[in-house]
PDB file of N, CA and C in Angstrom:
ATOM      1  N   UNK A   1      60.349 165.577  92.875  1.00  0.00           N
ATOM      2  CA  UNK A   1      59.235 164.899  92.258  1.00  0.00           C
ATOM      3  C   UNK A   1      59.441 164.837  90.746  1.00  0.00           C
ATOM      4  N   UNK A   2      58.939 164.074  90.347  1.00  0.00           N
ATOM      5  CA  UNK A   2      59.076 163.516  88.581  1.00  0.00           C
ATOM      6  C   UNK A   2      57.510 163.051  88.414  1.00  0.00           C
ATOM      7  N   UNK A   3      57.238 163.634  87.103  1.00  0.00           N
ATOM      8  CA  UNK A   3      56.045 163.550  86.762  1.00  0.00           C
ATOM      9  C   UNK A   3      55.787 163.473  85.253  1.00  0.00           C
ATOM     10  N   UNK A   4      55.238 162.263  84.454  1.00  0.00           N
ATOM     11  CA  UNK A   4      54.885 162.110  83.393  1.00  0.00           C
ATOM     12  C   UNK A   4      53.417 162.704  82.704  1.00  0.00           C
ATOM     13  N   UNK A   5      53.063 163.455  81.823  1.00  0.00           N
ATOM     14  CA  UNK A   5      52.216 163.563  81.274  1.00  0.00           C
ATOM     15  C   UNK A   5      51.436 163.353  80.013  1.00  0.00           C
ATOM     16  N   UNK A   6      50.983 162.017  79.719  1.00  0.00           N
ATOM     17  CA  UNK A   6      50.798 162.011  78.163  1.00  0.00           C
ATOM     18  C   UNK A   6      51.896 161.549  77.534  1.00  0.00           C
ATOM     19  N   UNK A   7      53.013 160.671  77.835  1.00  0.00           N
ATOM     20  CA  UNK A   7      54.063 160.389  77.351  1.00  0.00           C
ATOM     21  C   UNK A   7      53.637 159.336  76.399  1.00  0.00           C
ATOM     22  N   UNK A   8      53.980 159.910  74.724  1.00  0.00           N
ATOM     23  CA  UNK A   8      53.668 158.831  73.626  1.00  0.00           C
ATOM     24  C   UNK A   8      54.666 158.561  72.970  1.00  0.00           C
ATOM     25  N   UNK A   9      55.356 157.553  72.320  1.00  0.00           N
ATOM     26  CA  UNK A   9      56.685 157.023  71.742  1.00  0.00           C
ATOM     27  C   UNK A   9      56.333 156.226  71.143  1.00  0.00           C
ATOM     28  N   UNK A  10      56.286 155.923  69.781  1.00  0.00           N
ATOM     29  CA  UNK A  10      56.409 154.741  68.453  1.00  0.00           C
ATOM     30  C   UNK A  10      57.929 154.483  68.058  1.00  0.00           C
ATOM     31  N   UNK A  11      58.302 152.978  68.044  1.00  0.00           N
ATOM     32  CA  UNK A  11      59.311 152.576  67.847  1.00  0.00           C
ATOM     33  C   UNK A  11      58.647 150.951  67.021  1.00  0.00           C
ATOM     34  N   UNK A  12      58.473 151.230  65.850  1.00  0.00           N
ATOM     35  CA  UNK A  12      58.322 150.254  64.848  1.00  0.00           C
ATOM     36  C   UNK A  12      57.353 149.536  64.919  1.00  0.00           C
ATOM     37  N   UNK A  13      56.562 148.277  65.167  1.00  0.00           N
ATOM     38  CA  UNK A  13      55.616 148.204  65.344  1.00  0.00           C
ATOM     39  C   UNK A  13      55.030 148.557  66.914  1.00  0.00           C
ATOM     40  N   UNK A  14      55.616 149.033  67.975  1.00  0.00           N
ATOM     41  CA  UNK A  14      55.794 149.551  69.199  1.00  0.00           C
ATOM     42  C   UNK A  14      55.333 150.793  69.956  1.00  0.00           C
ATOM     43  N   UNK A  15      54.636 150.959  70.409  1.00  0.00           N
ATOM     44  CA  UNK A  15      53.693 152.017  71.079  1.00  0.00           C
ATOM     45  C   UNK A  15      53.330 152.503  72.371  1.00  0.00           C
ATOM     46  N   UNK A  16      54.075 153.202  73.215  1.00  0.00           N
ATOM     47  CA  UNK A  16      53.733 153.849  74.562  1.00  0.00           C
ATOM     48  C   UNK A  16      52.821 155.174  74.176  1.00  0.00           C
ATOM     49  N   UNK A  17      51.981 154.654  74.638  1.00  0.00           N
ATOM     50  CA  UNK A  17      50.829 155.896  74.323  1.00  0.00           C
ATOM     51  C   UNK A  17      49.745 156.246  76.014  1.00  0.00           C
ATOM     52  N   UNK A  18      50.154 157.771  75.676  1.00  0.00           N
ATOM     53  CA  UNK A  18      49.417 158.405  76.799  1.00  0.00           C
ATOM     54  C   UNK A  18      49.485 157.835  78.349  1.00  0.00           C
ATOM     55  N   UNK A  19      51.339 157.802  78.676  1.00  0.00           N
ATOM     56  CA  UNK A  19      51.550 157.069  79.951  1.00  0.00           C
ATOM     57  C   UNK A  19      51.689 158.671  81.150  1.00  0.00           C
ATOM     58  N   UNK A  20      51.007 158.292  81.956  1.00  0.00           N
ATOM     59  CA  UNK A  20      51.400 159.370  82.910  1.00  0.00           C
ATOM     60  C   UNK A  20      51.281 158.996  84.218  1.00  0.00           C
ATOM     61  N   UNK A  21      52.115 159.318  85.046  1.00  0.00           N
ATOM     62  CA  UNK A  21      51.958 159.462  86.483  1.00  0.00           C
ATOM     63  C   UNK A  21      52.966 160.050  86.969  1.00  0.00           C
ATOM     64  N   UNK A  22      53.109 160.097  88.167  1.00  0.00           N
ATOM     65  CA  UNK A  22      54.261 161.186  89.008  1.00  0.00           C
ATOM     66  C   UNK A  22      54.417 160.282  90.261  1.00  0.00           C
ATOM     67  N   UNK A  23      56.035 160.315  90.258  1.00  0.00           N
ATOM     68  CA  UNK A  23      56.637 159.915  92.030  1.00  0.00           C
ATOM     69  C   UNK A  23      56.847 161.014  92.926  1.00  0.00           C
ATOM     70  N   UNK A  24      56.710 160.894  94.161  1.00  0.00           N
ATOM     71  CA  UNK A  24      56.917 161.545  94.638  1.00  0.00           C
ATOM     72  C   UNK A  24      58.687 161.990  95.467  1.00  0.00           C
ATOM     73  N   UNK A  25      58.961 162.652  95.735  1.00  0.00           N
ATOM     74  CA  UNK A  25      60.705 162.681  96.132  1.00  0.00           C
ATOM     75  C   UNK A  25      60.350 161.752  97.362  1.00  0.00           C
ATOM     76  N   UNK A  26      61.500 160.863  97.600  1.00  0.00           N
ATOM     77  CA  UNK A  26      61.319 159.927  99.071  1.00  0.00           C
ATOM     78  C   UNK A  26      60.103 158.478  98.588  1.00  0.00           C
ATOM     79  N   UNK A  27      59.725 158.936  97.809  1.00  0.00           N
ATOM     80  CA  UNK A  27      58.646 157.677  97.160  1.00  0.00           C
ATOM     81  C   UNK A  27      59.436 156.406  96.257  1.00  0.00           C
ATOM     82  N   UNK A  28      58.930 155.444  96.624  1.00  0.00           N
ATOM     83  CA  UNK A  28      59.515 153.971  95.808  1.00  0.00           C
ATOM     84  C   UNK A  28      58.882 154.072  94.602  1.00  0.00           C
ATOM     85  N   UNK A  29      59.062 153.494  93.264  1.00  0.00           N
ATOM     86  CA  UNK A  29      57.777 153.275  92.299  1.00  0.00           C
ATOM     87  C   UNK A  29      58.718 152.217  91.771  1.00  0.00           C
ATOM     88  N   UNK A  30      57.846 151.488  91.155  1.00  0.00           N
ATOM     89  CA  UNK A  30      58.010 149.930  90.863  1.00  0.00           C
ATOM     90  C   UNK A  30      57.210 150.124  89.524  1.00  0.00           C
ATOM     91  N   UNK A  31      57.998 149.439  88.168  1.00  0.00           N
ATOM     92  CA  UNK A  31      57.747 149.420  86.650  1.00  0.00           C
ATOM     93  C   UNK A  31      57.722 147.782  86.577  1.00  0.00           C
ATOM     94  N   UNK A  32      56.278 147.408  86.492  1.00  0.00           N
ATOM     95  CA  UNK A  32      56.275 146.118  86.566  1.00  0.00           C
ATOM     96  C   UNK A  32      55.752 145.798  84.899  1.00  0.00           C
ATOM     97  N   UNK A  33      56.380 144.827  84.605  1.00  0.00           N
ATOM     98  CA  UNK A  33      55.395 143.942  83.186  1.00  0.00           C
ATOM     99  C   UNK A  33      56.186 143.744  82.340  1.00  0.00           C
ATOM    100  N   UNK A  34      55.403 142.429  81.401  1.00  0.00           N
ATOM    101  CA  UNK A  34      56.415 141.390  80.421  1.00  0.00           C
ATOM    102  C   UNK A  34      57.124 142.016  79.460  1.00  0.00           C
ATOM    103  N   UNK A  35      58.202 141.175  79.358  1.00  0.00           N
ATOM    104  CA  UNK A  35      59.183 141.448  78.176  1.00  0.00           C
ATOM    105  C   UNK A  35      58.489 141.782  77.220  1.00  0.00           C
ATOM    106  N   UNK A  36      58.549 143.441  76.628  1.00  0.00           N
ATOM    107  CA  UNK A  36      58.398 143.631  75.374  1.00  0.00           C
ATOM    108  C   UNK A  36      57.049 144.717  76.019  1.00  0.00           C
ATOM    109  N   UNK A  37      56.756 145.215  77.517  1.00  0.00           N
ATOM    110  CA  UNK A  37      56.005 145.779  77.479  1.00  0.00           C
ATOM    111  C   UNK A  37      56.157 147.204  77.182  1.00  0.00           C
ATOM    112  N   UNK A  38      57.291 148.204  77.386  1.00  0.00           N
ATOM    113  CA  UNK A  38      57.951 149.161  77.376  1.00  0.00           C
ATOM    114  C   UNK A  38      58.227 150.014  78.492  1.00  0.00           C
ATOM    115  N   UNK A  39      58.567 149.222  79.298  1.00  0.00           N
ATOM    116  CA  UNK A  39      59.596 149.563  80.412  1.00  0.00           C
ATOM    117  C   UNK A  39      60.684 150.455  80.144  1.00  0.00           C
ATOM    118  N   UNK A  40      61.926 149.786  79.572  1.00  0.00           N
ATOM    119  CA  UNK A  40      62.963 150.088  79.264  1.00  0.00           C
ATOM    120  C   UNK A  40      62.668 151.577  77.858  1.00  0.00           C
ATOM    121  N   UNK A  41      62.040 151.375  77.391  1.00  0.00           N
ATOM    122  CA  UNK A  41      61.732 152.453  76.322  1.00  0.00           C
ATOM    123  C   UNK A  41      61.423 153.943  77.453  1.00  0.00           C
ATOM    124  N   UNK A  42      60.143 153.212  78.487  1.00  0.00           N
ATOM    125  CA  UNK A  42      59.931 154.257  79.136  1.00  0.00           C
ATOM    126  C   UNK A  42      61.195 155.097  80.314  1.00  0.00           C
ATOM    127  N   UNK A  43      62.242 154.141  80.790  1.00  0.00           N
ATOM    128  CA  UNK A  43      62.465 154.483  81.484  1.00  0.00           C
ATOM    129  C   UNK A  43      63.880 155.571  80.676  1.00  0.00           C
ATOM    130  N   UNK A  44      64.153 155.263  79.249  1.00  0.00           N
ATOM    131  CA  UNK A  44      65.139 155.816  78.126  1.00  0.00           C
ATOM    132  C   UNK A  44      64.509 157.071  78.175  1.00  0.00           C
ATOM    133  N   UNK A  45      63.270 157.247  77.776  1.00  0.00           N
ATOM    134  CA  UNK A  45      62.950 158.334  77.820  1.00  0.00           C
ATOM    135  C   UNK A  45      62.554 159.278  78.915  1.00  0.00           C
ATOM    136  N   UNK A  46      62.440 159.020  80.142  1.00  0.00           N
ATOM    137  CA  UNK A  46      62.892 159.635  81.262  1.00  0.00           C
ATOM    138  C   UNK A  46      64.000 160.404  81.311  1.00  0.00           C
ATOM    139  N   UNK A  47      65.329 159.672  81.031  1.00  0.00           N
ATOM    140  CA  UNK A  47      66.812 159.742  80.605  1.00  0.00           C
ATOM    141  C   UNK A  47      67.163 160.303  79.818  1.00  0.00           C
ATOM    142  N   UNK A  48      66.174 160.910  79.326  1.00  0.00           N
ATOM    143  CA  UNK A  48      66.424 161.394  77.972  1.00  0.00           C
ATOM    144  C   UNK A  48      67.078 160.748  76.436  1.00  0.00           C
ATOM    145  N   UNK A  49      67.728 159.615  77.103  1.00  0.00           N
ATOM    146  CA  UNK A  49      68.368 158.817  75.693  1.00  0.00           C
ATOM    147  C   UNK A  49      67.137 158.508  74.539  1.00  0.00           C
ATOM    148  N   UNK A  50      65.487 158.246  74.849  1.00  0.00           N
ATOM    149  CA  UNK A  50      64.614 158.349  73.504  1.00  0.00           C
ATOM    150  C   UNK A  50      63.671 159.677  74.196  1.00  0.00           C
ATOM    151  N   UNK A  51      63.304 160.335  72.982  1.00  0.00           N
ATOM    152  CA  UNK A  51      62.548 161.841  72.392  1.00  0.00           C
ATOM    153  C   UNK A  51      61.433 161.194  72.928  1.00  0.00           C
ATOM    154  N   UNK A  52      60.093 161.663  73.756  1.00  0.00           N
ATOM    155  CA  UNK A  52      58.618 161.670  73.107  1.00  0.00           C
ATOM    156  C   UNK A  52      58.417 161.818  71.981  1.00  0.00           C
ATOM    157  N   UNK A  53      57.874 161.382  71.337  1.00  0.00           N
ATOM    158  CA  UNK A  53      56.179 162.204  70.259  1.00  0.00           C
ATOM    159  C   UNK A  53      55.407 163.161  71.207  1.00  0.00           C
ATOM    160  N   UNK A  54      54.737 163.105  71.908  1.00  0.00           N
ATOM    161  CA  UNK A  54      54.252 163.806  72.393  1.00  0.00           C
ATOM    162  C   UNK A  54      54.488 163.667  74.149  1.00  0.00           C
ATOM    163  N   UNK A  55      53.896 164.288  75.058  1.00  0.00           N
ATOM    164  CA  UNK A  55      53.833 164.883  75.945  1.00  0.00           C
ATOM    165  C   UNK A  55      55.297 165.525  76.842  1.00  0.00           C
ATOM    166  N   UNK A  56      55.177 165.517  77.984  1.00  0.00           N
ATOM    167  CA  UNK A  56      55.926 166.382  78.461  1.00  0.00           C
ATOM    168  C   UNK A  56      56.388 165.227  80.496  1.00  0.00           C
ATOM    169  N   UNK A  57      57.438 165.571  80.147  1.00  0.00           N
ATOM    170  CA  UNK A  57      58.222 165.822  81.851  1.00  0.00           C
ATOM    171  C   UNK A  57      58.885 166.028  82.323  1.00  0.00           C
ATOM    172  N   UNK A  58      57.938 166.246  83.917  1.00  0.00           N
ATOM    173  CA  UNK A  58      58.398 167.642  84.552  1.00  0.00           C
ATOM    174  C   UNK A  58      59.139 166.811  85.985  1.00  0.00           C
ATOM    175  N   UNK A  59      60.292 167.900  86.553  1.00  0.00           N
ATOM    176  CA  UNK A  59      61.136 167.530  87.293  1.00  0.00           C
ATOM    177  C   UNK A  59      61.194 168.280  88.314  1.00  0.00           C
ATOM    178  N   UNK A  60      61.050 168.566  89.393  1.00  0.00           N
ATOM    179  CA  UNK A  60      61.050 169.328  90.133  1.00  0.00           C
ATOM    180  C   UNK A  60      60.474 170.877  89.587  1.00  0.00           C
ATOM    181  N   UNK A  61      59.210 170.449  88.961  1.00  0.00           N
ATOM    182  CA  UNK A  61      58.199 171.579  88.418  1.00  0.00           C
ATOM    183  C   UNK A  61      58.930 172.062  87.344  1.00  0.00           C
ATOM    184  N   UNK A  62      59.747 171.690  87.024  1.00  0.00           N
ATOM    185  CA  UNK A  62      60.540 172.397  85.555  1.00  0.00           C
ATOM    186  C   UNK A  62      60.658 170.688  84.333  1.00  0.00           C
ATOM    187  N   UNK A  63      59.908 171.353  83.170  1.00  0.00           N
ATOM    188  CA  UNK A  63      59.864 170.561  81.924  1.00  0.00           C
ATOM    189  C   UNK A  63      61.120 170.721  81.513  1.00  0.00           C
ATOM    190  N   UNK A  64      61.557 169.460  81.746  1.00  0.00           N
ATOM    191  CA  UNK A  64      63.187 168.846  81.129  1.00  0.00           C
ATOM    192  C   UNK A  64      62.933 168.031  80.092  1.00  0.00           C
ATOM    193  N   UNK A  65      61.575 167.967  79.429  1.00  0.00           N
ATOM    194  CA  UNK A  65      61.438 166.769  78.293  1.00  0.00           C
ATOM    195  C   UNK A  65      62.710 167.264  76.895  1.00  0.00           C
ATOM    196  N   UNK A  66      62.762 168.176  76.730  1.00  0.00           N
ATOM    197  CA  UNK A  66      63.607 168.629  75.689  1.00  0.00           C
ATOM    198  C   UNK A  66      65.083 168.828  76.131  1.00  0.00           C
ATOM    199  N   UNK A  67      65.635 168.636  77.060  1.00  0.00           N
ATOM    200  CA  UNK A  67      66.743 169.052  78.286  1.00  0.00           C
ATOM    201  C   UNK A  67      67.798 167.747  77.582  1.00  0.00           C
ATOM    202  N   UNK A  68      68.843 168.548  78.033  1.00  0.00           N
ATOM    203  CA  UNK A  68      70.318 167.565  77.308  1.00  0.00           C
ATOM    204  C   UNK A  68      70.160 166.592  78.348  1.00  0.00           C
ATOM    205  N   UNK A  69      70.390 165.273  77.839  1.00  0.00           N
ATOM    206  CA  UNK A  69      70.813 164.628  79.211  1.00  0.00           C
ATOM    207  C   UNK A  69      71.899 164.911  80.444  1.00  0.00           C
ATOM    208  N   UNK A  70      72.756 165.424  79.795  1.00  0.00           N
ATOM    209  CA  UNK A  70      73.838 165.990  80.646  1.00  0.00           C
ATOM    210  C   UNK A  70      73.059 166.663  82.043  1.00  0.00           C
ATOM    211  N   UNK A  71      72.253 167.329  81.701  1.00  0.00           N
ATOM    212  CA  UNK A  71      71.675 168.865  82.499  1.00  0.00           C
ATOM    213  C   UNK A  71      70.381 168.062  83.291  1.00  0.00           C
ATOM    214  N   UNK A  72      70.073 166.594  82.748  1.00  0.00           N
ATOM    215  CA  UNK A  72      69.410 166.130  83.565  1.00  0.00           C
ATOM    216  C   UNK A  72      69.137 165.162  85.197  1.00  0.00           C
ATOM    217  N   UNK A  73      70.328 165.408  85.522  1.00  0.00           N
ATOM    218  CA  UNK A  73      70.916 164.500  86.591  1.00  0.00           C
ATOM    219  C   UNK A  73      70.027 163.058  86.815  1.00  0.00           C
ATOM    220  N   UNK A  74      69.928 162.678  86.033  1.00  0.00           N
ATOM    221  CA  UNK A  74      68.997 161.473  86.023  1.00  0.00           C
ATOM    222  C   UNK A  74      69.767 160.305  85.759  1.00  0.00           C
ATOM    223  N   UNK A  75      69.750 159.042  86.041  1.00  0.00           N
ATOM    224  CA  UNK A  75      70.999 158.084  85.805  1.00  0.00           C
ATOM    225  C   UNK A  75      69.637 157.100  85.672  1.00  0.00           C
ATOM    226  N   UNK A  76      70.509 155.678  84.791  1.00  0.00           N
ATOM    227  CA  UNK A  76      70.157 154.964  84.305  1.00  0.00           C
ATOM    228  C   UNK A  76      70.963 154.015  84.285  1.00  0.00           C
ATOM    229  N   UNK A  77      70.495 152.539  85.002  1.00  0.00           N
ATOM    230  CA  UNK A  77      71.653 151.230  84.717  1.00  0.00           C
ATOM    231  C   UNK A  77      70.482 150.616  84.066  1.00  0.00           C
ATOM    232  N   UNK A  78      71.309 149.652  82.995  1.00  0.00           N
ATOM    233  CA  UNK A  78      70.810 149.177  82.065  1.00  0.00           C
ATOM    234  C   UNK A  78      70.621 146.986  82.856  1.00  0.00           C
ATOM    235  N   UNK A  79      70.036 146.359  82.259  1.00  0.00           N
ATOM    236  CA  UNK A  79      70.441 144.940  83.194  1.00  0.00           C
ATOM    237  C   UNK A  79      71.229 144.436  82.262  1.00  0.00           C
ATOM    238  N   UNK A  80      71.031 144.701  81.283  1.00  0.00           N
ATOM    239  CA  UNK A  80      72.404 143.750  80.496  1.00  0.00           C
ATOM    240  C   UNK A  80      73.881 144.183  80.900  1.00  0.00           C
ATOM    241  N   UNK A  81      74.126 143.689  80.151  1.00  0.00           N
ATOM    242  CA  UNK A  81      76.032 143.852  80.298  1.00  0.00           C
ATOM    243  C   UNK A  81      76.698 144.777  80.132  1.00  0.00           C
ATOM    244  N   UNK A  82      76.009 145.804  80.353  1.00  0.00           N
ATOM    245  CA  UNK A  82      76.391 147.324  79.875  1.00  0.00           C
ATOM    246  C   UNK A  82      77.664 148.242  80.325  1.00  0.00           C
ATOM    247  N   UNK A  83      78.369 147.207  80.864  1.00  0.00           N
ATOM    248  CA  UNK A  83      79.742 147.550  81.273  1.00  0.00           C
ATOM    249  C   UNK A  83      81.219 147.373  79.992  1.00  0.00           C
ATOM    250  N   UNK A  84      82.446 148.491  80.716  1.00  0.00           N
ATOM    251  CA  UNK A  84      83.505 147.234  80.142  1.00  0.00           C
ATOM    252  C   UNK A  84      83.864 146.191  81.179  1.00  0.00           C
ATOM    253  N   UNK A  85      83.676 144.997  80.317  1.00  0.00           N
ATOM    254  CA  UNK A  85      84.289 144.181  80.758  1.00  0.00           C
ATOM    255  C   UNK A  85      85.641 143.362  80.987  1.00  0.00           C
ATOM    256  N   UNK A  86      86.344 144.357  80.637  1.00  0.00           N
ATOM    257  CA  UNK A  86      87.976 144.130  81.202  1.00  0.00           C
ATOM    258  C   UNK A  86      88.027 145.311  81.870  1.00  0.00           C
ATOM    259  N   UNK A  87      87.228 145.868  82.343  1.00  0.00           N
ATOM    260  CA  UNK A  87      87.840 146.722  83.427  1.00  0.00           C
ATOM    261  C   UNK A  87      87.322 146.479  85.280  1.00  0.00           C
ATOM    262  N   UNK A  88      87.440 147.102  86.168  1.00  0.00           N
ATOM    263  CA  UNK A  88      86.739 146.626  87.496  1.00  0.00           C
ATOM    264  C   UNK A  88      85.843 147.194  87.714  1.00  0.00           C
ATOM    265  N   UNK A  89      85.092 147.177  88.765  1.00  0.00           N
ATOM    266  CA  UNK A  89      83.629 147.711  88.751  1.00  0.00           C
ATOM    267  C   UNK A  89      83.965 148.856  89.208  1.00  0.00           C
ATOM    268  N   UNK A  90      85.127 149.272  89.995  1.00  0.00           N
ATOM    269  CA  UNK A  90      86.004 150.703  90.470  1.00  0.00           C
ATOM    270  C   UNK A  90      86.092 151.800  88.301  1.00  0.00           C
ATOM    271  N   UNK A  91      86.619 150.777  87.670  1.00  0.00           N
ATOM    272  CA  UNK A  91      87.145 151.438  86.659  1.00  0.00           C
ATOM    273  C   UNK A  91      85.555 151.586  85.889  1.00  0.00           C
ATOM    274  N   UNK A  92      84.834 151.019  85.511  1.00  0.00           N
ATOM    275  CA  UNK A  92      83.517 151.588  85.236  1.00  0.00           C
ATOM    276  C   UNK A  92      82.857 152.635  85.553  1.00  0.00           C
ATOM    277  N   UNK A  93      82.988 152.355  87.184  1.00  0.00           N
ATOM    278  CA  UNK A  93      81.718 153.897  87.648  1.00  0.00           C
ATOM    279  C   UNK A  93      82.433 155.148  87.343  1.00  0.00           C
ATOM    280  N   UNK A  94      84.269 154.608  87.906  1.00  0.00           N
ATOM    281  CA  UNK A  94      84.850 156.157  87.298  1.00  0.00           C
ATOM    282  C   UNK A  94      84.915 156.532  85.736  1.00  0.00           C
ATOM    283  N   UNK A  95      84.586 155.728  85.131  1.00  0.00           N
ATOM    284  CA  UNK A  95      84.915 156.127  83.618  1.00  0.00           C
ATOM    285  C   UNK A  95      83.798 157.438  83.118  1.00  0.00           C
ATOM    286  N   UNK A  96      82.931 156.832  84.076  1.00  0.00           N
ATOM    287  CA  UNK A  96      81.972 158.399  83.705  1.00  0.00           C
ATOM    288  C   UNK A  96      82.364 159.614  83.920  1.00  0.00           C
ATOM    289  N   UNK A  97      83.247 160.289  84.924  1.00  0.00           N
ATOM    290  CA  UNK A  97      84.106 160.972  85.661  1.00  0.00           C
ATOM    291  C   UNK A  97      85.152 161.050  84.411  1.00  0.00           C
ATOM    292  N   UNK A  98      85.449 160.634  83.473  1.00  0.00           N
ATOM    293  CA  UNK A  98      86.253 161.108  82.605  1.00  0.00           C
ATOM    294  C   UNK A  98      85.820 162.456  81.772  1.00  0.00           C
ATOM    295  N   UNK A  99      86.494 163.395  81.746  1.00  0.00           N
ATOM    296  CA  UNK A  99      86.618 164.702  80.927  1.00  0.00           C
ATOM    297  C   UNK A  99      85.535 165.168  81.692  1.00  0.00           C
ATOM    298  N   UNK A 100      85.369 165.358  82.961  1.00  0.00           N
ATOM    299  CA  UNK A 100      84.734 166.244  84.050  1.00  0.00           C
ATOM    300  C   UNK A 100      85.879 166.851  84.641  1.00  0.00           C
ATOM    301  N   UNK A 101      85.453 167.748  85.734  1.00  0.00           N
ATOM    302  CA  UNK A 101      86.631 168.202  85.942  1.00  0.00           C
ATOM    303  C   UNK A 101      87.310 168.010  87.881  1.00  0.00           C
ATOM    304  N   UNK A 102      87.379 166.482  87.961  1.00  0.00           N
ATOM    305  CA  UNK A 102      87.723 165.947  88.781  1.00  0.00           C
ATOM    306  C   UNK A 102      89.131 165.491  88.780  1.00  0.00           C
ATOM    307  N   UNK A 103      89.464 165.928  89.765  1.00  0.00           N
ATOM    308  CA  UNK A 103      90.836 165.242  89.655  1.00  0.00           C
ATOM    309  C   UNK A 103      91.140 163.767  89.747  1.00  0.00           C
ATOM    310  N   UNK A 104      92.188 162.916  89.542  1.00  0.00           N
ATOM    311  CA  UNK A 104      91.986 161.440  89.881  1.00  0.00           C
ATOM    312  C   UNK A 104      92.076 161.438  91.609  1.00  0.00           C
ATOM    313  N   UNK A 105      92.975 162.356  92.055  1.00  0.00           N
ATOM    314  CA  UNK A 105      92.507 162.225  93.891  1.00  0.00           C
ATOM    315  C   UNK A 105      90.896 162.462  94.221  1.00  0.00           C
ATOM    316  N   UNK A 106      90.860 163.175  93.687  1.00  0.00           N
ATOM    317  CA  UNK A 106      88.654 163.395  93.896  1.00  0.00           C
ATOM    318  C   UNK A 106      88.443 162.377  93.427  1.00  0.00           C
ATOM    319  N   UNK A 107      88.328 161.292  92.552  1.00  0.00           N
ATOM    320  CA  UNK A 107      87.572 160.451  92.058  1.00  0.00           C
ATOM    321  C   UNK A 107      87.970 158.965  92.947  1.00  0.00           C
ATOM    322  N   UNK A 108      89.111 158.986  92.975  1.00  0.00           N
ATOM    323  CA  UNK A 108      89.536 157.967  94.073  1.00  0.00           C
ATOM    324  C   UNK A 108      88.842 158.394  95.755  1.00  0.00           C
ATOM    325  N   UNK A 109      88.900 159.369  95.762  1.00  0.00           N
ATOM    326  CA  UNK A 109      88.437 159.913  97.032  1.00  0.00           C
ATOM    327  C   UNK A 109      86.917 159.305  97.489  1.00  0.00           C
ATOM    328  N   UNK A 110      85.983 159.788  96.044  1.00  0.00           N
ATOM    329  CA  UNK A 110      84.618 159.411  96.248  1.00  0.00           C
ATOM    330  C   UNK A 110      84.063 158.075  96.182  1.00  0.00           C
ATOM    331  N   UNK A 111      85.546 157.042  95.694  1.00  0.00           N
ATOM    332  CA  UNK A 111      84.706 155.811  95.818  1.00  0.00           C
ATOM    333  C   UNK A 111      85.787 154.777  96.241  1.00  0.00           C
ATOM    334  N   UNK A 112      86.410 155.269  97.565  1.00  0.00           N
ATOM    335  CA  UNK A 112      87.211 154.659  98.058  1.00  0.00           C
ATOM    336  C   UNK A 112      87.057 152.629  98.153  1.00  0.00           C
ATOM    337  N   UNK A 113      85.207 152.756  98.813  1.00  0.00           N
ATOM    338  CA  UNK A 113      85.289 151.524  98.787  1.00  0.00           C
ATOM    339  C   UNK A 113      84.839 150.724  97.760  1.00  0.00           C
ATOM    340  N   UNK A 114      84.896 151.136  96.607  1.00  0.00           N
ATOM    341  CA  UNK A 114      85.076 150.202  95.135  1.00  0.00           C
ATOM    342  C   UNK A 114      86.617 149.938  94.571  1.00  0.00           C
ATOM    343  N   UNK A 115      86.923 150.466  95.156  1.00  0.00           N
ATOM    344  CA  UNK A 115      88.593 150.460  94.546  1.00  0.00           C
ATOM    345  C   UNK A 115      89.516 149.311  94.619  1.00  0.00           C
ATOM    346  N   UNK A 116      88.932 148.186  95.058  1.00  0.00           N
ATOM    347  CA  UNK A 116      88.938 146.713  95.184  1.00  0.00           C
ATOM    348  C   UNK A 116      88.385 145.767  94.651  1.00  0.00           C
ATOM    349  N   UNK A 117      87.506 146.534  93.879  1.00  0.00           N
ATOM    350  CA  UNK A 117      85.995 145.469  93.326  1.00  0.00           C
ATOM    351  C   UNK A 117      86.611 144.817  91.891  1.00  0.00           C
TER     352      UNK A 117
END
């Protein structure tokens, strides 16, 4: 479960103020609304990539709001083009897998069927 409380963020003239709710594990949730509503801000800061101002969230009952992203197993695709694009969609997902401590047989292993893409 993931749960927002009071989540506030200013980004220039830009304002998420006092957003909260919680999914449940096995639960769908759907972030609906227009360009420029703060979706993407909100979902950064889930990710940890933007800080609150204020409030707090919690992850399986433990407050990760201050938590490295690393330590947060939380992933994030972006819709833009947020790839390289001279590489394959095989050489992308593994690039994250770089300076972990996988071997290239483990990493080929786990995504056998991208390794064509």
């Amino acid at each position: 479960m993931i749960e927002l409380r009071n989540i506030s963020k200013r980004f220039s003239d830009f304002c998420l103020k006092n957003i909260s709710f919680s999914v449940g594990q096995g639960d769908y949730f759907i972030l609906l609304g227009e360009s420029g509503a703060g979706k993407s801000m909100l979902l950064e800061t889930i990710a940890g990539l933007v800080h609150p101002e204020s409030g707090s969230l919690i992850m399986e009952g433990i407050d990760i709001t201050h938590q490295k992203i690393q330590k947060r197993k939380i992933g994030l695709v972006f819709q833009d083009h947020a790839v390289f694009p001279h590489m394959t969609v095989y050489q992308n997902i593994a690039y994250s897998l770089h300076g972990r401590k996988f071997s290239l047989k483990e990493r080929r292993r786990g995504s056998a069927g991208l390794q064509n893409s």
